[in-house]
PDB file of N, CA and C in Angstrom:
ATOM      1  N   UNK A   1     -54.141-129.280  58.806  1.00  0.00           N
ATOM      2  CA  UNK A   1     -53.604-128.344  59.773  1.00  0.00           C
ATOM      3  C   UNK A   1     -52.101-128.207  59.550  1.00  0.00           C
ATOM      4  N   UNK A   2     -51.432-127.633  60.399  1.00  0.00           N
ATOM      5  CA  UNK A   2     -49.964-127.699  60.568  1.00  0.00           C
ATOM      6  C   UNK A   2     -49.157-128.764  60.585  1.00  0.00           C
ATOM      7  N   UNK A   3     -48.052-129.743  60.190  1.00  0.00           N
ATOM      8  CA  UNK A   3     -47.442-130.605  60.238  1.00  0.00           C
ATOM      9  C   UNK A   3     -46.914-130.053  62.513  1.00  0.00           C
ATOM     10  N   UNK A   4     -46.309-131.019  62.534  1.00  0.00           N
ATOM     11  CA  UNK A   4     -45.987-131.032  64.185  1.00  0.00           C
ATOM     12  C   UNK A   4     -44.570-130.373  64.282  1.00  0.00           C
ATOM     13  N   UNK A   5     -43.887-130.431  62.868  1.00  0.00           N
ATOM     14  CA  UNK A   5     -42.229-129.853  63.137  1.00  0.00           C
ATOM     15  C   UNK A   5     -42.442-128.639  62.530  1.00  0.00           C
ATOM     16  N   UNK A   6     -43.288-128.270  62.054  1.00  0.00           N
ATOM     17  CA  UNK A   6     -43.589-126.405  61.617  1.00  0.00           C
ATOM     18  C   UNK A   6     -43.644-125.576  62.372  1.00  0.00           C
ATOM     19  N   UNK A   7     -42.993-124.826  62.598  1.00  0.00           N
ATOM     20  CA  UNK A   7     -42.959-123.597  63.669  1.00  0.00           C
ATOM     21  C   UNK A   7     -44.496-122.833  63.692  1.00  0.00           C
ATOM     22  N   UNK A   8     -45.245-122.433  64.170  1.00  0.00           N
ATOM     23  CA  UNK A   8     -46.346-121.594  64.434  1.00  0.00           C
ATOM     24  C   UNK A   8     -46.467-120.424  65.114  1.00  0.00           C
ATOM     25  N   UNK A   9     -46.312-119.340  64.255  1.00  0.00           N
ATOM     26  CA  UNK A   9     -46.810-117.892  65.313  1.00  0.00           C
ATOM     27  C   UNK A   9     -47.841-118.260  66.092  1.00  0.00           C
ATOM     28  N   UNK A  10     -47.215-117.703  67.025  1.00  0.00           N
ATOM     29  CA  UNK A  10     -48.449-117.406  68.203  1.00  0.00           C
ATOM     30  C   UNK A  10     -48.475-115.866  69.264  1.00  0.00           C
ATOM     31  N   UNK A  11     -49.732-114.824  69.618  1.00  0.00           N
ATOM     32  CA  UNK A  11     -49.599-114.029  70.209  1.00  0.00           C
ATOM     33  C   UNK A  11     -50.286-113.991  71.660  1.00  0.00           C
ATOM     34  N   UNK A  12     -49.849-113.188  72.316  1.00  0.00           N
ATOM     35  CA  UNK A  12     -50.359-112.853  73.758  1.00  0.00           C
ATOM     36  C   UNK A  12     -50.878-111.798  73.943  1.00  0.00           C
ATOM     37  N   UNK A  13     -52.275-111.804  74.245  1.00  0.00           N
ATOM     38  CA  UNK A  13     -52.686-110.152  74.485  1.00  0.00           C
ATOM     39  C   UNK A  13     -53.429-110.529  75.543  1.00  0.00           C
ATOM     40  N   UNK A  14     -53.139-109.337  76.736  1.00  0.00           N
ATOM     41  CA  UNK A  14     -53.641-109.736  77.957  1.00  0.00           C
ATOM     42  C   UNK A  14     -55.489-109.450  77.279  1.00  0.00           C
ATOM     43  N   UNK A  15     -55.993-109.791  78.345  1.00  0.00           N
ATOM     44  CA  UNK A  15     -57.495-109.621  78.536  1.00  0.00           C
ATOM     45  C   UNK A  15     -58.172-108.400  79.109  1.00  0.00           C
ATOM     46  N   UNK A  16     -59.359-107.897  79.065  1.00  0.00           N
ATOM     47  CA  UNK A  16     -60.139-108.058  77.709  1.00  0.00           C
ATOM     48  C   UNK A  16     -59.784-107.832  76.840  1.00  0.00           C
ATOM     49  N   UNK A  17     -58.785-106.825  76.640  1.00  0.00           N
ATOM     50  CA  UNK A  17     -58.384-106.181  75.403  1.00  0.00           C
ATOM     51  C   UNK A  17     -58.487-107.337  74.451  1.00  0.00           C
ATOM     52  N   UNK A  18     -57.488-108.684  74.801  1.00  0.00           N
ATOM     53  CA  UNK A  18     -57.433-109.628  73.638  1.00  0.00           C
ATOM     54  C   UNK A  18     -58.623-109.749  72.748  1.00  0.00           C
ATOM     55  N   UNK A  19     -59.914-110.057  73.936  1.00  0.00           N
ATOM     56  CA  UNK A  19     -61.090-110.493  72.839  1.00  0.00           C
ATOM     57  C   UNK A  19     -61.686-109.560  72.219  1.00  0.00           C
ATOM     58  N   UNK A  20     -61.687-107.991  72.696  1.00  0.00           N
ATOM     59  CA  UNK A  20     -61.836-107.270  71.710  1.00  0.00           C
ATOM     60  C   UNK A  20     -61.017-107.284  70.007  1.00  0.00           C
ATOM     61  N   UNK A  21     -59.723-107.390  70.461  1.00  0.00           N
ATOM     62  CA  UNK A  21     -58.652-107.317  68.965  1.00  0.00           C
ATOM     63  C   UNK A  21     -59.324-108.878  68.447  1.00  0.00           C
ATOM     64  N   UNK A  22     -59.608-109.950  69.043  1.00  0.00           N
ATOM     65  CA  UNK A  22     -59.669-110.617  68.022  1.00  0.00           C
ATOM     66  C   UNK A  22     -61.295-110.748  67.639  1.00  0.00           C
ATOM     67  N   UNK A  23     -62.309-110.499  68.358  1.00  0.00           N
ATOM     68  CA  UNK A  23     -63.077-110.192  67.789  1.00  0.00           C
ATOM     69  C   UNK A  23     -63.742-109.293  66.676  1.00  0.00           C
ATOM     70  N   UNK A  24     -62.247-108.309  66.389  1.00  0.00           N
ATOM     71  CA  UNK A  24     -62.477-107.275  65.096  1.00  0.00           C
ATOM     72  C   UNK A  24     -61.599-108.104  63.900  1.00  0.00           C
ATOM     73  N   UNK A  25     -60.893-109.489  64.002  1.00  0.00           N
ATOM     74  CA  UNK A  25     -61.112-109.939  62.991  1.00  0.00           C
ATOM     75  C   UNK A  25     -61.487-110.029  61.767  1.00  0.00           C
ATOM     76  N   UNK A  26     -63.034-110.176  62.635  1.00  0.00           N
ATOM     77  CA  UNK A  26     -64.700-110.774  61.111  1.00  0.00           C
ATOM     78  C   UNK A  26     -64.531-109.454  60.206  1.00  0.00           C
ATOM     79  N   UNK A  27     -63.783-108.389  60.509  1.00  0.00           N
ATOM     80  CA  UNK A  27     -64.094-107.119  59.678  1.00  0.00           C
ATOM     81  C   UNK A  27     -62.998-107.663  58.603  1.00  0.00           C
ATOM     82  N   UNK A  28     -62.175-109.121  58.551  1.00  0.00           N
ATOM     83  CA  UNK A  28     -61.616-109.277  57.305  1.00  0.00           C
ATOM     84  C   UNK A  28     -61.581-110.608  57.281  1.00  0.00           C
ATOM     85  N   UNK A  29     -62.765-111.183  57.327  1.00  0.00           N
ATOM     86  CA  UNK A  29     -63.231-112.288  57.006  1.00  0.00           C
ATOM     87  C   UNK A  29     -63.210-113.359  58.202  1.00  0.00           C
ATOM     88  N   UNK A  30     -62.343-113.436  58.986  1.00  0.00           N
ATOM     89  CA  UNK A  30     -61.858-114.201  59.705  1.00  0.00           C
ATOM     90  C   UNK A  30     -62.931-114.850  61.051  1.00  0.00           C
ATOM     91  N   UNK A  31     -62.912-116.034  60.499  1.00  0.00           N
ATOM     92  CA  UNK A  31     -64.641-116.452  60.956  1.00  0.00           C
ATOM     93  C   UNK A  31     -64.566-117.005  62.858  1.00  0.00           C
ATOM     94  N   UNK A  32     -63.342-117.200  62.805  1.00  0.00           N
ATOM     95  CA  UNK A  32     -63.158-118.004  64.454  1.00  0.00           C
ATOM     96  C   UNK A  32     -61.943-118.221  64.590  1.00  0.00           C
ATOM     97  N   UNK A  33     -61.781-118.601  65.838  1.00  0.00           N
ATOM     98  CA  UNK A  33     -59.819-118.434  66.375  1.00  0.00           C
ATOM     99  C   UNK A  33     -59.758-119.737  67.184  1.00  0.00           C
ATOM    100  N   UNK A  34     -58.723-120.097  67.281  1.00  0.00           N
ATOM    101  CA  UNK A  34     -58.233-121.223  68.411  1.00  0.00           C
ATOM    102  C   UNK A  34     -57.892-120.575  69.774  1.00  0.00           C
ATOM    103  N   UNK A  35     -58.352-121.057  70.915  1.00  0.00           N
ATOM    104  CA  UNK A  35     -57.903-120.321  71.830  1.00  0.00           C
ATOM    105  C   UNK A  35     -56.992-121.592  72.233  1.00  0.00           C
ATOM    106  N   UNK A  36     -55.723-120.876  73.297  1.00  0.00           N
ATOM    107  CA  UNK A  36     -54.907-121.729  74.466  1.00  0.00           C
ATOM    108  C   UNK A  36     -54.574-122.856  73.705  1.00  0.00           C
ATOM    109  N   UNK A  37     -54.072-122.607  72.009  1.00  0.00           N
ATOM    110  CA  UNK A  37     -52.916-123.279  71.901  1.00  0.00           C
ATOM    111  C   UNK A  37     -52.135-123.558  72.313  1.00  0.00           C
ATOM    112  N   UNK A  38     -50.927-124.751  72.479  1.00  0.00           N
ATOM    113  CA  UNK A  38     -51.187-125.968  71.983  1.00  0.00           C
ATOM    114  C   UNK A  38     -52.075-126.675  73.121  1.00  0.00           C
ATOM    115  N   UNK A  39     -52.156-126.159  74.215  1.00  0.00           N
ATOM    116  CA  UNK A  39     -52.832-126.844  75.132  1.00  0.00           C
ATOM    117  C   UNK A  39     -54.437-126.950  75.151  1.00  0.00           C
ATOM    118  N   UNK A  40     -55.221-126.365  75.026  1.00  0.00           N
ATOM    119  CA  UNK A  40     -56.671-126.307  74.875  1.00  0.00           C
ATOM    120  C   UNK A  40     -56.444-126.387  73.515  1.00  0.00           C
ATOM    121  N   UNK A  41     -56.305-125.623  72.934  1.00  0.00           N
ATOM    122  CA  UNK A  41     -56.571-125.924  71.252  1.00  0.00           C
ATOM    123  C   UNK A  41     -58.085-126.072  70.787  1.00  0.00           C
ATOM    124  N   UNK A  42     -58.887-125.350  71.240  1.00  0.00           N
ATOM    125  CA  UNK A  42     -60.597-125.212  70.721  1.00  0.00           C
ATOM    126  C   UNK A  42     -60.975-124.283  70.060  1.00  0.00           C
ATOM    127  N   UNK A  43     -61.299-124.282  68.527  1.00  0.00           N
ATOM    128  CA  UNK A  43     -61.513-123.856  68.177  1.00  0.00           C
ATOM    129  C   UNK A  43     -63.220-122.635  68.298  1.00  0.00           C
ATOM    130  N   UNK A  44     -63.085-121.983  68.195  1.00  0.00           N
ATOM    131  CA  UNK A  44     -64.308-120.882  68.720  1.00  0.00           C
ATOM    132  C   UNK A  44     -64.734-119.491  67.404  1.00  0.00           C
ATOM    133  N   UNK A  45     -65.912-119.641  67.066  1.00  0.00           N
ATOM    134  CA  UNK A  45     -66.331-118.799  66.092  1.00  0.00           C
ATOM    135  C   UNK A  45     -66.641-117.313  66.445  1.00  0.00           C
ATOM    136  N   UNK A  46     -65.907-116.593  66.205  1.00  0.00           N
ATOM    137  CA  UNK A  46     -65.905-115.040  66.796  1.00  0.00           C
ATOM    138  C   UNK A  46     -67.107-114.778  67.629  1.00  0.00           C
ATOM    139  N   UNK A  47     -67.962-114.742  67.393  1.00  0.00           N
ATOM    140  CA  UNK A  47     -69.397-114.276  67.634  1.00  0.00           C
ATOM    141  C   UNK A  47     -69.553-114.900  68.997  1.00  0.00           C
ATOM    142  N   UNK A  48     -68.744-116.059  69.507  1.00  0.00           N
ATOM    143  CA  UNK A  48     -69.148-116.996  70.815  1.00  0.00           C
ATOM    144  C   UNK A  48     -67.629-115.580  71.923  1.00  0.00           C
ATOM    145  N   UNK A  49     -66.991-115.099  71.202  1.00  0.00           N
ATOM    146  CA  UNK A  49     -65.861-114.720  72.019  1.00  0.00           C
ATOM    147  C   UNK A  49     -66.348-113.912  72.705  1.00  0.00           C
ATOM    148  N   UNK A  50     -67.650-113.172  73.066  1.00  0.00           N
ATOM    149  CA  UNK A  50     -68.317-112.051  73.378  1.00  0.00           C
ATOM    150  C   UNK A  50     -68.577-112.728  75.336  1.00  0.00           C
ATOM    151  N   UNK A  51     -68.918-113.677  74.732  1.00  0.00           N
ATOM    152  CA  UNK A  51     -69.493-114.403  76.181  1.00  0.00           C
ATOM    153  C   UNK A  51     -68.573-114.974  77.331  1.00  0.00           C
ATOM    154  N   UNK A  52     -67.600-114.827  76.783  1.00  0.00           N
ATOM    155  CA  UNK A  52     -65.909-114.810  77.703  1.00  0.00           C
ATOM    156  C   UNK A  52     -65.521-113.677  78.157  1.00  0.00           C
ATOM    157  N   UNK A  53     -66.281-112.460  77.950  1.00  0.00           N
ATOM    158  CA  UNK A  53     -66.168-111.071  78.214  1.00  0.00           C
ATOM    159  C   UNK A  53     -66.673-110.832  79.626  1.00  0.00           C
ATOM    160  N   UNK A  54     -65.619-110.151  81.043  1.00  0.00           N
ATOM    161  CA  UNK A  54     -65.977-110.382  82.184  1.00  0.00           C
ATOM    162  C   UNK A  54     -67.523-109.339  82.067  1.00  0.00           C
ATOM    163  N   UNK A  55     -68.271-109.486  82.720  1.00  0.00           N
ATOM    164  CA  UNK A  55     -69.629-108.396  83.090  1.00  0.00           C
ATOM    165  C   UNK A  55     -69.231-107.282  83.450  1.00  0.00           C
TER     166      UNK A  55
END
């Protein structure tokens, strides 16, 4: 992973919108995301981001 003194981009996109943008990802490979870095930090495979989507 990242060393601890490496700076790391990180973005904010309110919701839903967010999980839409990052769920269009997989259209360039990109298999799963970390959510609520540095604090949660769980990693999640696109396809699960659907189910965080309000009804």
């Amino acid at each position: 992973m990242i060393p601890t003194d490496e700076p790391v981009p990180l973005f904010g996109v309110p919701l839903p919108e967010a999980l839409d943008w990052a769920m269009s990802f997989g259209e360039y490979g990109v298999t799963g995301v970390v959510i609520d870095y540095p604090y949660l930090g769980a990693w999640s495979p696109l396809r699960n981001l659907q189910h965080l989507k309000p009804a």
